[in-house]
PDB file of N, CA and C in Angstrom:
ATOM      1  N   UNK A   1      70.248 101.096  93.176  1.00  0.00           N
ATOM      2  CA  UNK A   1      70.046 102.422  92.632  1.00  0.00           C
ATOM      3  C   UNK A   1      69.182 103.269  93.567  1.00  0.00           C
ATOM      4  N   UNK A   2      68.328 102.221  94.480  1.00  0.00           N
ATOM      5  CA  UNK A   2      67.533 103.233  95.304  1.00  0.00           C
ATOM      6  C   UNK A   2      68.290 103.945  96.215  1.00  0.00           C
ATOM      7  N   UNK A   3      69.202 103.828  96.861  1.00  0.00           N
ATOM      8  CA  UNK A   3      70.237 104.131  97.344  1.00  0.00           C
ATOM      9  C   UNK A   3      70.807 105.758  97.378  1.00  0.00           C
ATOM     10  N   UNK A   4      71.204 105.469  96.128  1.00  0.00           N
ATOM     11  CA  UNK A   4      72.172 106.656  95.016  1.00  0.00           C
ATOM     12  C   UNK A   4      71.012 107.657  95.249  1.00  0.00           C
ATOM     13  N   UNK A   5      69.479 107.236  95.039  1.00  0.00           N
ATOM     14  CA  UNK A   5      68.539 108.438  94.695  1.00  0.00           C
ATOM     15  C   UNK A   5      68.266 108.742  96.127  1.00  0.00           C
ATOM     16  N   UNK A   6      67.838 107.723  97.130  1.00  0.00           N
ATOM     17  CA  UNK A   6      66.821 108.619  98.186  1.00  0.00           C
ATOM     18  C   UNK A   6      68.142 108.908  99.173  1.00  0.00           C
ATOM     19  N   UNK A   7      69.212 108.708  99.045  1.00  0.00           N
ATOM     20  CA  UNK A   7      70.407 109.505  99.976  1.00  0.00           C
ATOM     21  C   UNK A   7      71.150 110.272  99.219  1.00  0.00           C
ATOM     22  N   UNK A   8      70.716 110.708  97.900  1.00  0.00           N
ATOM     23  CA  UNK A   8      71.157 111.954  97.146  1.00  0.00           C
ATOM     24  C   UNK A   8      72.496 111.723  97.033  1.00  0.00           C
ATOM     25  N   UNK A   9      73.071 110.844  96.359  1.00  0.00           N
ATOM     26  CA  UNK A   9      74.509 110.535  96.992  1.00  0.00           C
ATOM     27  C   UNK A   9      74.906 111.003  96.002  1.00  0.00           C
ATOM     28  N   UNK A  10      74.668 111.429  94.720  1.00  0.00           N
ATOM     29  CA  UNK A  10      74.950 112.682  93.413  1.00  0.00           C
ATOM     30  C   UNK A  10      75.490 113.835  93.947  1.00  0.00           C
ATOM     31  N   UNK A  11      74.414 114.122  94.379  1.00  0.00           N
ATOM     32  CA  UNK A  11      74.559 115.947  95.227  1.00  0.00           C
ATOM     33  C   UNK A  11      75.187 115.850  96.378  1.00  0.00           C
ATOM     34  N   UNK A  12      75.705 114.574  97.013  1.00  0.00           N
ATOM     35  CA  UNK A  12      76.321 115.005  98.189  1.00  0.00           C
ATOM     36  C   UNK A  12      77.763 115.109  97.584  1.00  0.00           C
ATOM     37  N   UNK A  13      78.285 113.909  96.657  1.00  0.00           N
ATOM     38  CA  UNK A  13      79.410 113.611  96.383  1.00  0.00           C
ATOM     39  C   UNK A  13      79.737 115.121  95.467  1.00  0.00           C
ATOM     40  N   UNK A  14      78.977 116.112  94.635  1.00  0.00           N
ATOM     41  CA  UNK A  14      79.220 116.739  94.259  1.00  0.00           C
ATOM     42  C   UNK A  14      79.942 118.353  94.818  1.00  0.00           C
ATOM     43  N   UNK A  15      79.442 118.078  97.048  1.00  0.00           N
ATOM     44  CA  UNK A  15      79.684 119.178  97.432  1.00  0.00           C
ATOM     45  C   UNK A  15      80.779 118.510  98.320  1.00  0.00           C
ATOM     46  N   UNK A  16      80.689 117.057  98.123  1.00  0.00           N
ATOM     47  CA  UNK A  16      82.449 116.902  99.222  1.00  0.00           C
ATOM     48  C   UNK A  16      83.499 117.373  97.686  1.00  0.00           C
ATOM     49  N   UNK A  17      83.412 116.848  96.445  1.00  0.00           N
ATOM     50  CA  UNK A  17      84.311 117.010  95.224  1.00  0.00           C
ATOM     51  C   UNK A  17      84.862 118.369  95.823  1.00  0.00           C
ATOM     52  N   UNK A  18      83.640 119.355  95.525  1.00  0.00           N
ATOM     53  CA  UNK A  18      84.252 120.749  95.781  1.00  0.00           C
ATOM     54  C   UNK A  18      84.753 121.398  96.853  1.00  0.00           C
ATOM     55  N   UNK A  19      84.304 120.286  97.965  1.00  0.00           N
ATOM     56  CA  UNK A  19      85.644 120.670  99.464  1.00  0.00           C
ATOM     57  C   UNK A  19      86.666 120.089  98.943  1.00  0.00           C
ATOM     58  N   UNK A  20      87.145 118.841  98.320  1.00  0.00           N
ATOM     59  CA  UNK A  20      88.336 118.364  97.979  1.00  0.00           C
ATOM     60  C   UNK A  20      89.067 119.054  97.317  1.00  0.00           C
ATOM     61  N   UNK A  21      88.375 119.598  95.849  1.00  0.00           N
ATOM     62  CA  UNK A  21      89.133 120.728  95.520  1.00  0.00           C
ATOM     63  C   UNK A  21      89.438 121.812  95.694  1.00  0.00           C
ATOM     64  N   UNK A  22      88.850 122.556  96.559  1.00  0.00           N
ATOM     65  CA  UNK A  22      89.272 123.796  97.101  1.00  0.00           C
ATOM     66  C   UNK A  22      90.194 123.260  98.192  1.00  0.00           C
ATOM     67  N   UNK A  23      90.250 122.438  98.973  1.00  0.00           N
ATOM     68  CA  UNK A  23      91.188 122.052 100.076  1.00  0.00           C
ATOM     69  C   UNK A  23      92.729 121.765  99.324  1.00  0.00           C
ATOM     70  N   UNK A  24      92.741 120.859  98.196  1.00  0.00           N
ATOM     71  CA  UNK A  24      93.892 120.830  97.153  1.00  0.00           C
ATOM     72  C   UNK A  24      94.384 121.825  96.395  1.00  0.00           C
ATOM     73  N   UNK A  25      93.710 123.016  96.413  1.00  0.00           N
ATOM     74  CA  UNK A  25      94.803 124.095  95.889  1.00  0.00           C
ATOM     75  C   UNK A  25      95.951 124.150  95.838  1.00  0.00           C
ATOM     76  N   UNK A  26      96.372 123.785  97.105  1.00  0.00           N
ATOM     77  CA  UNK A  26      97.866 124.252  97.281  1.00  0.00           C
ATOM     78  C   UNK A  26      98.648 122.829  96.342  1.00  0.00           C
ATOM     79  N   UNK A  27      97.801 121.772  96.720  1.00  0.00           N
ATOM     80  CA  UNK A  27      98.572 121.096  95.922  1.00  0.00           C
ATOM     81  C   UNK A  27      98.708 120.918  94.146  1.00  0.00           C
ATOM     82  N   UNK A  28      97.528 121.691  93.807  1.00  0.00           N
ATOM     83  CA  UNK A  28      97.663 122.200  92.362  1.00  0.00           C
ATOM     84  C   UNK A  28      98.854 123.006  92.336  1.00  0.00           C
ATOM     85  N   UNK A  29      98.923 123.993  93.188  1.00  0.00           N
ATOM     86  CA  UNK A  29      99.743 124.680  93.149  1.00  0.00           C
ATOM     87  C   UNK A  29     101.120 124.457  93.438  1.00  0.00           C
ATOM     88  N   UNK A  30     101.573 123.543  93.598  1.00  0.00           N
ATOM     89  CA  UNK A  30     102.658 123.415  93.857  1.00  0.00           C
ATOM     90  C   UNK A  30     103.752 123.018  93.139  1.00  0.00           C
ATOM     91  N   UNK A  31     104.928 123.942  93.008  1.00  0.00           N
ATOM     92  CA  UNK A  31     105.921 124.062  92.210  1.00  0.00           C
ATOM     93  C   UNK A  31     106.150 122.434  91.362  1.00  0.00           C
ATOM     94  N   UNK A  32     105.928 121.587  91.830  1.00  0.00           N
ATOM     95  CA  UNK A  32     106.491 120.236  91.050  1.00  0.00           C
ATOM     96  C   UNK A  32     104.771 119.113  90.428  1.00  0.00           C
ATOM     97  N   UNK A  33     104.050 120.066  90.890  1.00  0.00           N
ATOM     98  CA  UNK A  33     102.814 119.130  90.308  1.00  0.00           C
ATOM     99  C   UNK A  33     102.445 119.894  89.052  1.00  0.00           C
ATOM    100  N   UNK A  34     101.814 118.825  87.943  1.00  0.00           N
ATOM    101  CA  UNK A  34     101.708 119.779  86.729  1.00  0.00           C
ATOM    102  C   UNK A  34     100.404 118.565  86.372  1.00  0.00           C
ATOM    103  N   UNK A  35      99.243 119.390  85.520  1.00  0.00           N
ATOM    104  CA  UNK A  35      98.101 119.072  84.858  1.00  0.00           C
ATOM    105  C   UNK A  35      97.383 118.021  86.409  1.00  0.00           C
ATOM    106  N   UNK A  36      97.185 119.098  87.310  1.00  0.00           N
ATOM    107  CA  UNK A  36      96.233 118.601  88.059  1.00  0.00           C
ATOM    108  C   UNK A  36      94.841 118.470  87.948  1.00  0.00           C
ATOM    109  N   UNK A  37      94.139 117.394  87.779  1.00  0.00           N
ATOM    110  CA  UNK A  37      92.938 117.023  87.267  1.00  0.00           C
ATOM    111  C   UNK A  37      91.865 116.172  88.161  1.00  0.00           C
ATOM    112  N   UNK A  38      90.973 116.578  88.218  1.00  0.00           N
ATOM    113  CA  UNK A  38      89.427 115.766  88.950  1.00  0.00           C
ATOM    114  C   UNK A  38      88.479 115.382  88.259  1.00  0.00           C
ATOM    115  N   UNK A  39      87.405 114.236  88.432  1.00  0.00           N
ATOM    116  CA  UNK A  39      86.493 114.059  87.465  1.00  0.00           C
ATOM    117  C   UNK A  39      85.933 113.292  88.899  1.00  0.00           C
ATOM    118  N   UNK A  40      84.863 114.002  88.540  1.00  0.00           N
ATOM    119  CA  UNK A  40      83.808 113.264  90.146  1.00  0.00           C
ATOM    120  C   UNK A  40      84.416 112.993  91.537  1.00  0.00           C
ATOM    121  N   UNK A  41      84.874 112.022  91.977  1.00  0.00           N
ATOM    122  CA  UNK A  41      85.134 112.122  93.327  1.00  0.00           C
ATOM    123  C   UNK A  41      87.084 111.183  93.016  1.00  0.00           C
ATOM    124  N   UNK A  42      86.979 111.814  91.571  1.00  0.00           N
ATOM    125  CA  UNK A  42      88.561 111.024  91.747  1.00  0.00           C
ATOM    126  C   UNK A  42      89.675 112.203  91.156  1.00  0.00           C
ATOM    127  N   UNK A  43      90.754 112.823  91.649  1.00  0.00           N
ATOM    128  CA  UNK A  43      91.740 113.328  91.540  1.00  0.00           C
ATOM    129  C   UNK A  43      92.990 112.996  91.114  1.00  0.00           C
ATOM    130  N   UNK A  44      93.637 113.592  90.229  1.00  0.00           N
ATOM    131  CA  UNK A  44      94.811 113.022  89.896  1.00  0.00           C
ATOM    132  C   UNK A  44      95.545 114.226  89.750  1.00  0.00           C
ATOM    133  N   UNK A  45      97.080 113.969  89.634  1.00  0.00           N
ATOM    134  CA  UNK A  45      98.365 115.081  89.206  1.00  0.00           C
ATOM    135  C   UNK A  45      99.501 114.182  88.861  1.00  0.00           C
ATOM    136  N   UNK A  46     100.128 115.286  88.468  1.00  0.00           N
ATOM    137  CA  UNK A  46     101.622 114.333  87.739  1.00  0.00           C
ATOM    138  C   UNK A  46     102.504 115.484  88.664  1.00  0.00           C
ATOM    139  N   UNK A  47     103.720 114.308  88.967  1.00  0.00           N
ATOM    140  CA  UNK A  47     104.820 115.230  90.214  1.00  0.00           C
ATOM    141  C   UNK A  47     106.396 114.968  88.936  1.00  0.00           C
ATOM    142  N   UNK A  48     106.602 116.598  88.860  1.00  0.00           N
ATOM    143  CA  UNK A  48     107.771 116.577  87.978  1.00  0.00           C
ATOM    144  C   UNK A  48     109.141 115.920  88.540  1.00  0.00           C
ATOM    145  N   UNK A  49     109.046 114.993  88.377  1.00  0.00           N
ATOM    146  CA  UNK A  49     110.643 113.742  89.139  1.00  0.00           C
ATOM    147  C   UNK A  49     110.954 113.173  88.105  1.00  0.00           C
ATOM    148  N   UNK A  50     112.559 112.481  88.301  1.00  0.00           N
ATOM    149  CA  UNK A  50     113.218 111.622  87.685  1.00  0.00           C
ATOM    150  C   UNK A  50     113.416 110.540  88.561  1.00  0.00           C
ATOM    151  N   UNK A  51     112.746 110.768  89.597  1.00  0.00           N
ATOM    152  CA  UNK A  51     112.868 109.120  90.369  1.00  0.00           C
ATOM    153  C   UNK A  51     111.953 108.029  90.518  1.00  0.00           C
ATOM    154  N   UNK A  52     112.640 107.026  89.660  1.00  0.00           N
ATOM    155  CA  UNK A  52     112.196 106.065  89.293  1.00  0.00           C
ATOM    156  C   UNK A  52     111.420 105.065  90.582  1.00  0.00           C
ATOM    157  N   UNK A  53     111.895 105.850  91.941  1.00  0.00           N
ATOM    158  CA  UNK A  53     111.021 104.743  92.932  1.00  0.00           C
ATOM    159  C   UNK A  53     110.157 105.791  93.313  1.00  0.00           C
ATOM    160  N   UNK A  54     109.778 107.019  92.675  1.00  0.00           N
ATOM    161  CA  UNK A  54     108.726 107.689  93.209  1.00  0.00           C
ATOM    162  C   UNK A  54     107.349 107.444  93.964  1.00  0.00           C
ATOM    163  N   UNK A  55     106.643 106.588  92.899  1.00  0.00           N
ATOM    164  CA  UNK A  55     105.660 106.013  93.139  1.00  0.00           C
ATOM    165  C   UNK A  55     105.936 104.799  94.818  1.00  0.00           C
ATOM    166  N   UNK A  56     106.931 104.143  94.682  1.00  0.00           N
ATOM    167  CA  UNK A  56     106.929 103.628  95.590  1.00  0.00           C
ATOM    168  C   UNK A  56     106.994 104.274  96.788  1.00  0.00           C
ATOM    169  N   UNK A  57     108.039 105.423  97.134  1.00  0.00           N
ATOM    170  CA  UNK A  57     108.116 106.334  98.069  1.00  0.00           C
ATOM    171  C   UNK A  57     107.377 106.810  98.628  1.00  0.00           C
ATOM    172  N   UNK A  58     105.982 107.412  97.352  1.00  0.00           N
ATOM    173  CA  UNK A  58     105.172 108.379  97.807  1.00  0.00           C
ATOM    174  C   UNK A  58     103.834 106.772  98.647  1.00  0.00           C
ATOM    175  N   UNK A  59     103.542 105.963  98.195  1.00  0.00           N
ATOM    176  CA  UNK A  59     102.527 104.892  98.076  1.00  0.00           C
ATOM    177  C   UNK A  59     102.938 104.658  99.985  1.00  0.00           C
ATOM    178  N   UNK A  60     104.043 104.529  99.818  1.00  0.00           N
ATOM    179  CA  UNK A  60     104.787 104.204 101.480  1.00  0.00           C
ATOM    180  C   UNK A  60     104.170 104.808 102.232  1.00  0.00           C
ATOM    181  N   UNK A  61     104.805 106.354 101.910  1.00  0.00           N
ATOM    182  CA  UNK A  61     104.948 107.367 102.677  1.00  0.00           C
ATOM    183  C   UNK A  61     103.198 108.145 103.412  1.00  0.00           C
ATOM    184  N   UNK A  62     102.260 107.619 102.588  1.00  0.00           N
ATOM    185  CA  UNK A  62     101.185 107.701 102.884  1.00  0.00           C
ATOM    186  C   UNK A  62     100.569 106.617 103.694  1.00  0.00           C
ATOM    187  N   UNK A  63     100.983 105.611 103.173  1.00  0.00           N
ATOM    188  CA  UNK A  63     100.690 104.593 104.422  1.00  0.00           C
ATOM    189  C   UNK A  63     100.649 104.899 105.772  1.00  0.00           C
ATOM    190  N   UNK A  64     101.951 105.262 105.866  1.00  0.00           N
ATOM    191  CA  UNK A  64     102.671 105.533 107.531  1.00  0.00           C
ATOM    192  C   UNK A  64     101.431 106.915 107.803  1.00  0.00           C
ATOM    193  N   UNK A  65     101.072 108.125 106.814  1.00  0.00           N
ATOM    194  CA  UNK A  65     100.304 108.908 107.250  1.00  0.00           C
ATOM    195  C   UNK A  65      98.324 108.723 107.273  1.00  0.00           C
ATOM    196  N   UNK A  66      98.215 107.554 107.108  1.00  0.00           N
ATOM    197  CA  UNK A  66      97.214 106.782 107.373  1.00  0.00           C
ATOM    198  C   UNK A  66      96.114 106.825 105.903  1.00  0.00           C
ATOM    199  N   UNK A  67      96.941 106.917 104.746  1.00  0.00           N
ATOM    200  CA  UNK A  67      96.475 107.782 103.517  1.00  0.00           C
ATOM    201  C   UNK A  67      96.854 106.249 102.375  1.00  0.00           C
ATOM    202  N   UNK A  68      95.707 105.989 101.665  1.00  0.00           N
ATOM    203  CA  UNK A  68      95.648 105.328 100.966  1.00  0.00           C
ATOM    204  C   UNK A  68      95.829 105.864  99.305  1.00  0.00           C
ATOM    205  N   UNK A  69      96.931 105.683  99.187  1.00  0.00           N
ATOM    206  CA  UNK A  69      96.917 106.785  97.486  1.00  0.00           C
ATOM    207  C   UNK A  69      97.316 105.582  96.585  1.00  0.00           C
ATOM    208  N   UNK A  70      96.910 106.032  95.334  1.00  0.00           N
ATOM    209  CA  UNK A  70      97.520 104.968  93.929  1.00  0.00           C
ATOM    210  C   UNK A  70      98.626 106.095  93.431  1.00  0.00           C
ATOM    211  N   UNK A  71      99.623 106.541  93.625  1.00  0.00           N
ATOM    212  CA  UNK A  71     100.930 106.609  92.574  1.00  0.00           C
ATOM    213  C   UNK A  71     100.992 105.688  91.463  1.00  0.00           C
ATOM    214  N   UNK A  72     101.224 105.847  90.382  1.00  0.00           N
ATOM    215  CA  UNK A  72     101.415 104.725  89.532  1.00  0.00           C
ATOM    216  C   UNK A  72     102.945 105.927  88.306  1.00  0.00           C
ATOM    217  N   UNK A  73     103.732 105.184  88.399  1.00  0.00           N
ATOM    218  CA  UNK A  73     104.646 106.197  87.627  1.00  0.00           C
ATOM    219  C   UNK A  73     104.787 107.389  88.382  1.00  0.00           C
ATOM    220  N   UNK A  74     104.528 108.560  87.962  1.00  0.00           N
ATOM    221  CA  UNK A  74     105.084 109.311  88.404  1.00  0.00           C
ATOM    222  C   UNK A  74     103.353 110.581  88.571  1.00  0.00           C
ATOM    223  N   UNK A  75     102.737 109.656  87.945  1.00  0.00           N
ATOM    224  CA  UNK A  75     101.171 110.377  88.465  1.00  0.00           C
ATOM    225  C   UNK A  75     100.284 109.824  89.923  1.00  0.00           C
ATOM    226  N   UNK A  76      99.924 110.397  90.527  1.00  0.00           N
ATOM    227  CA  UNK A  76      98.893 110.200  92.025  1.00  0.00           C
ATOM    228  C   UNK A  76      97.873 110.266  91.853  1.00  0.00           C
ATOM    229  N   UNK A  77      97.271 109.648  92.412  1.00  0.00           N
ATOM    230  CA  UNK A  77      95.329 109.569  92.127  1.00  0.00           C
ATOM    231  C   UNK A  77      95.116 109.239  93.523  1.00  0.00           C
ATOM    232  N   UNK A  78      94.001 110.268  93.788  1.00  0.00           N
ATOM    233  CA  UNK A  78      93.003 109.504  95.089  1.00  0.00           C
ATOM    234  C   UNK A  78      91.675 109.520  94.774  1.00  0.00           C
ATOM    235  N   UNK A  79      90.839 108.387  95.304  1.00  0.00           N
ATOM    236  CA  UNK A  79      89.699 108.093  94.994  1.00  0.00           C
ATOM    237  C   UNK A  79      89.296 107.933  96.253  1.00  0.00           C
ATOM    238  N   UNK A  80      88.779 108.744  97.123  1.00  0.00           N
ATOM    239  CA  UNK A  80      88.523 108.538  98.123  1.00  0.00           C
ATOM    240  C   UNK A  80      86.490 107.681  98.221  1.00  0.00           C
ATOM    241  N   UNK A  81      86.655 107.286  99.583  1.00  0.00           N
ATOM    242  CA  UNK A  81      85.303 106.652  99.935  1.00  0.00           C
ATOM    243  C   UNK A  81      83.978 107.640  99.902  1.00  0.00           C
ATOM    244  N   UNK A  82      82.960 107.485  99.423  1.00  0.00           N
ATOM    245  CA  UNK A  82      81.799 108.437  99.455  1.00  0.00           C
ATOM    246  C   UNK A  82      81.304 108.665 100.820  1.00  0.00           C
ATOM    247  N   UNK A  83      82.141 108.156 101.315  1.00  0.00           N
ATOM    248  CA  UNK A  83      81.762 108.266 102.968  1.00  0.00           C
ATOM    249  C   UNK A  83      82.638 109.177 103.713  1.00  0.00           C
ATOM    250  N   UNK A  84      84.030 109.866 102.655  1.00  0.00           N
ATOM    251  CA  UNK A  84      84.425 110.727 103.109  1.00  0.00           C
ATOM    252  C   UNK A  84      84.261 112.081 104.091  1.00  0.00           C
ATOM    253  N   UNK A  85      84.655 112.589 105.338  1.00  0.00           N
ATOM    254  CA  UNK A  85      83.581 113.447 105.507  1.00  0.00           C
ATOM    255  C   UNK A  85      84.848 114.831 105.742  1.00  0.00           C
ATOM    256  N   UNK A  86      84.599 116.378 105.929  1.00  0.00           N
ATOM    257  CA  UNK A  86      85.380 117.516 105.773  1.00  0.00           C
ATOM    258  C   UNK A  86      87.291 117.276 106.535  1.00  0.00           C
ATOM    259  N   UNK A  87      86.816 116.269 107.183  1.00  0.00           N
ATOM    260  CA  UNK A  87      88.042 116.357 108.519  1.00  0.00           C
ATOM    261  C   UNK A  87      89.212 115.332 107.817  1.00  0.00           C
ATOM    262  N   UNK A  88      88.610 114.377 107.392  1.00  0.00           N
ATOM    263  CA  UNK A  88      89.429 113.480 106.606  1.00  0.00           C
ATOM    264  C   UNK A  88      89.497 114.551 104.890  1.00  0.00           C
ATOM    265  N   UNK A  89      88.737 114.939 104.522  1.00  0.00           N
ATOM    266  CA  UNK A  89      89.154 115.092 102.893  1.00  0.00           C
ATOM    267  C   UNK A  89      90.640 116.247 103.580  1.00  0.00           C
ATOM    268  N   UNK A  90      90.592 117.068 104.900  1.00  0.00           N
ATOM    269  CA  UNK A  90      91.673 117.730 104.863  1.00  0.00           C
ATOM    270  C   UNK A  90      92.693 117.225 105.251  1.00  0.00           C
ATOM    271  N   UNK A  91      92.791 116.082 105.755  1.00  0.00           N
ATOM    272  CA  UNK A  91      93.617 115.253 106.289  1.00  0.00           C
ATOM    273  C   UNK A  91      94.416 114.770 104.526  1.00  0.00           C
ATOM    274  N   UNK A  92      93.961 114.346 104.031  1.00  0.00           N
ATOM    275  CA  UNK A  92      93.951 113.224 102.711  1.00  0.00           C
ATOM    276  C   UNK A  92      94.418 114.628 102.013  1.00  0.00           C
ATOM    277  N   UNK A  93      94.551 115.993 101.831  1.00  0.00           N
ATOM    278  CA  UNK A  93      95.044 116.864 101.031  1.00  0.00           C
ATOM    279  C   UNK A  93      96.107 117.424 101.685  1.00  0.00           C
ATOM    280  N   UNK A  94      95.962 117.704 102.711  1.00  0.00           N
ATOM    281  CA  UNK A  94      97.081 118.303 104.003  1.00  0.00           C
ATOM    282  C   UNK A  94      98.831 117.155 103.563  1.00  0.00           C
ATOM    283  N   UNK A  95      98.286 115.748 103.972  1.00  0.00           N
ATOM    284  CA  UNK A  95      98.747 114.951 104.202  1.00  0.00           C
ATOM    285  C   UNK A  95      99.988 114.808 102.991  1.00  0.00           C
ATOM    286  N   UNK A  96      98.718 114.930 101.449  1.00  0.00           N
ATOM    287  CA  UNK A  96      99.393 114.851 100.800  1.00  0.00           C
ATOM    288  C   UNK A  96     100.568 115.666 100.418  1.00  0.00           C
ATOM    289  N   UNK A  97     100.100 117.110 100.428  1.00  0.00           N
ATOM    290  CA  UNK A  97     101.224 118.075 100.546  1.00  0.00           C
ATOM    291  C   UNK A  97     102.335 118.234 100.957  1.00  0.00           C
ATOM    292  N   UNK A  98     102.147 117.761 102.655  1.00  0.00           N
ATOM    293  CA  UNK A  98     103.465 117.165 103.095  1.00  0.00           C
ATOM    294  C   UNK A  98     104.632 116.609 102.570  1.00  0.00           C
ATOM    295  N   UNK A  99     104.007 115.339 101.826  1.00  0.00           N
ATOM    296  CA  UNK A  99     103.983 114.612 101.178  1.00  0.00           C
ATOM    297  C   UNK A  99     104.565 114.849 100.148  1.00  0.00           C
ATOM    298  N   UNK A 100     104.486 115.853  98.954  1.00  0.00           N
ATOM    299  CA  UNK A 100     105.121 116.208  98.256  1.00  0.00           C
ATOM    300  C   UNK A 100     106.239 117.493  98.811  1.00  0.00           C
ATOM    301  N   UNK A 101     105.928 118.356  99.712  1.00  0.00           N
ATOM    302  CA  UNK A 101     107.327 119.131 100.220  1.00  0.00           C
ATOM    303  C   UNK A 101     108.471 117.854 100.725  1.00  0.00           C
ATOM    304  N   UNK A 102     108.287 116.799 101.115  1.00  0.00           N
ATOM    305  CA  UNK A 102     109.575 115.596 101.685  1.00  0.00           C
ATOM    306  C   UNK A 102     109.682 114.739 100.769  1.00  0.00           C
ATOM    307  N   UNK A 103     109.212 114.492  99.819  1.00  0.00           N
ATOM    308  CA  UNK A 103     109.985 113.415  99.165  1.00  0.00           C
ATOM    309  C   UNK A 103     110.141 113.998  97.705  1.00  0.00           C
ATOM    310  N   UNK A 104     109.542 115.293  97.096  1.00  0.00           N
ATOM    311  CA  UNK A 104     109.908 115.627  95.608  1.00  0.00           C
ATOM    312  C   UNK A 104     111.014 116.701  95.761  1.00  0.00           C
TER     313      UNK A 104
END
């Protein structure tokens, strides 16, 4: 716990959250994602598909872009590392976008 307090890791994680979400706009925004949601340093959305290997596609398809995501069904979650820093959270939102313009 000493940790958490004397490296403020509350208040830091609270101002990468809000680079993550302002960097994910677009992917709120985007025509096939619906009830995009965050709670601390974890993100989620649901991608409007009928394909049943979605999750697998998208889980792949991030691999190859060096992006560790949980798809599960047809919802995405990233939980990224608290060690995240501006260059990667745009990488990890960029990426994902892609991501949804090629495979939804």
């Amino acid at each position: 716990w000493d940790i958490f307090e004397d490296d403020e890791v509350i208040a830091t994680n609270r101002r990468k959250a809000a680079t993550i979400t302002a960097l994910a706009k677009p992917i709120a925004a985007h025509p096939k994602v619906k009830h995009f949601r965050n709670r601390g340093m974890i993100w989620s959305f649901d991608v409007d598909t009928s394909d049943l290997q979605f999750a697998r596609k998208f889980f792949l398809a991030g691999l190859k872009r060096e992006l560790l995501l949980r798809p599960i069904a047809n919802t995405v979650y990233f939980m990224p590392p608290y060690i995240i820093d501006d260059e990667e959270s745009a990488l990890l939102t960029g990426q994902t976008l892609e991501m949804l313009n090629e495979i939804v």
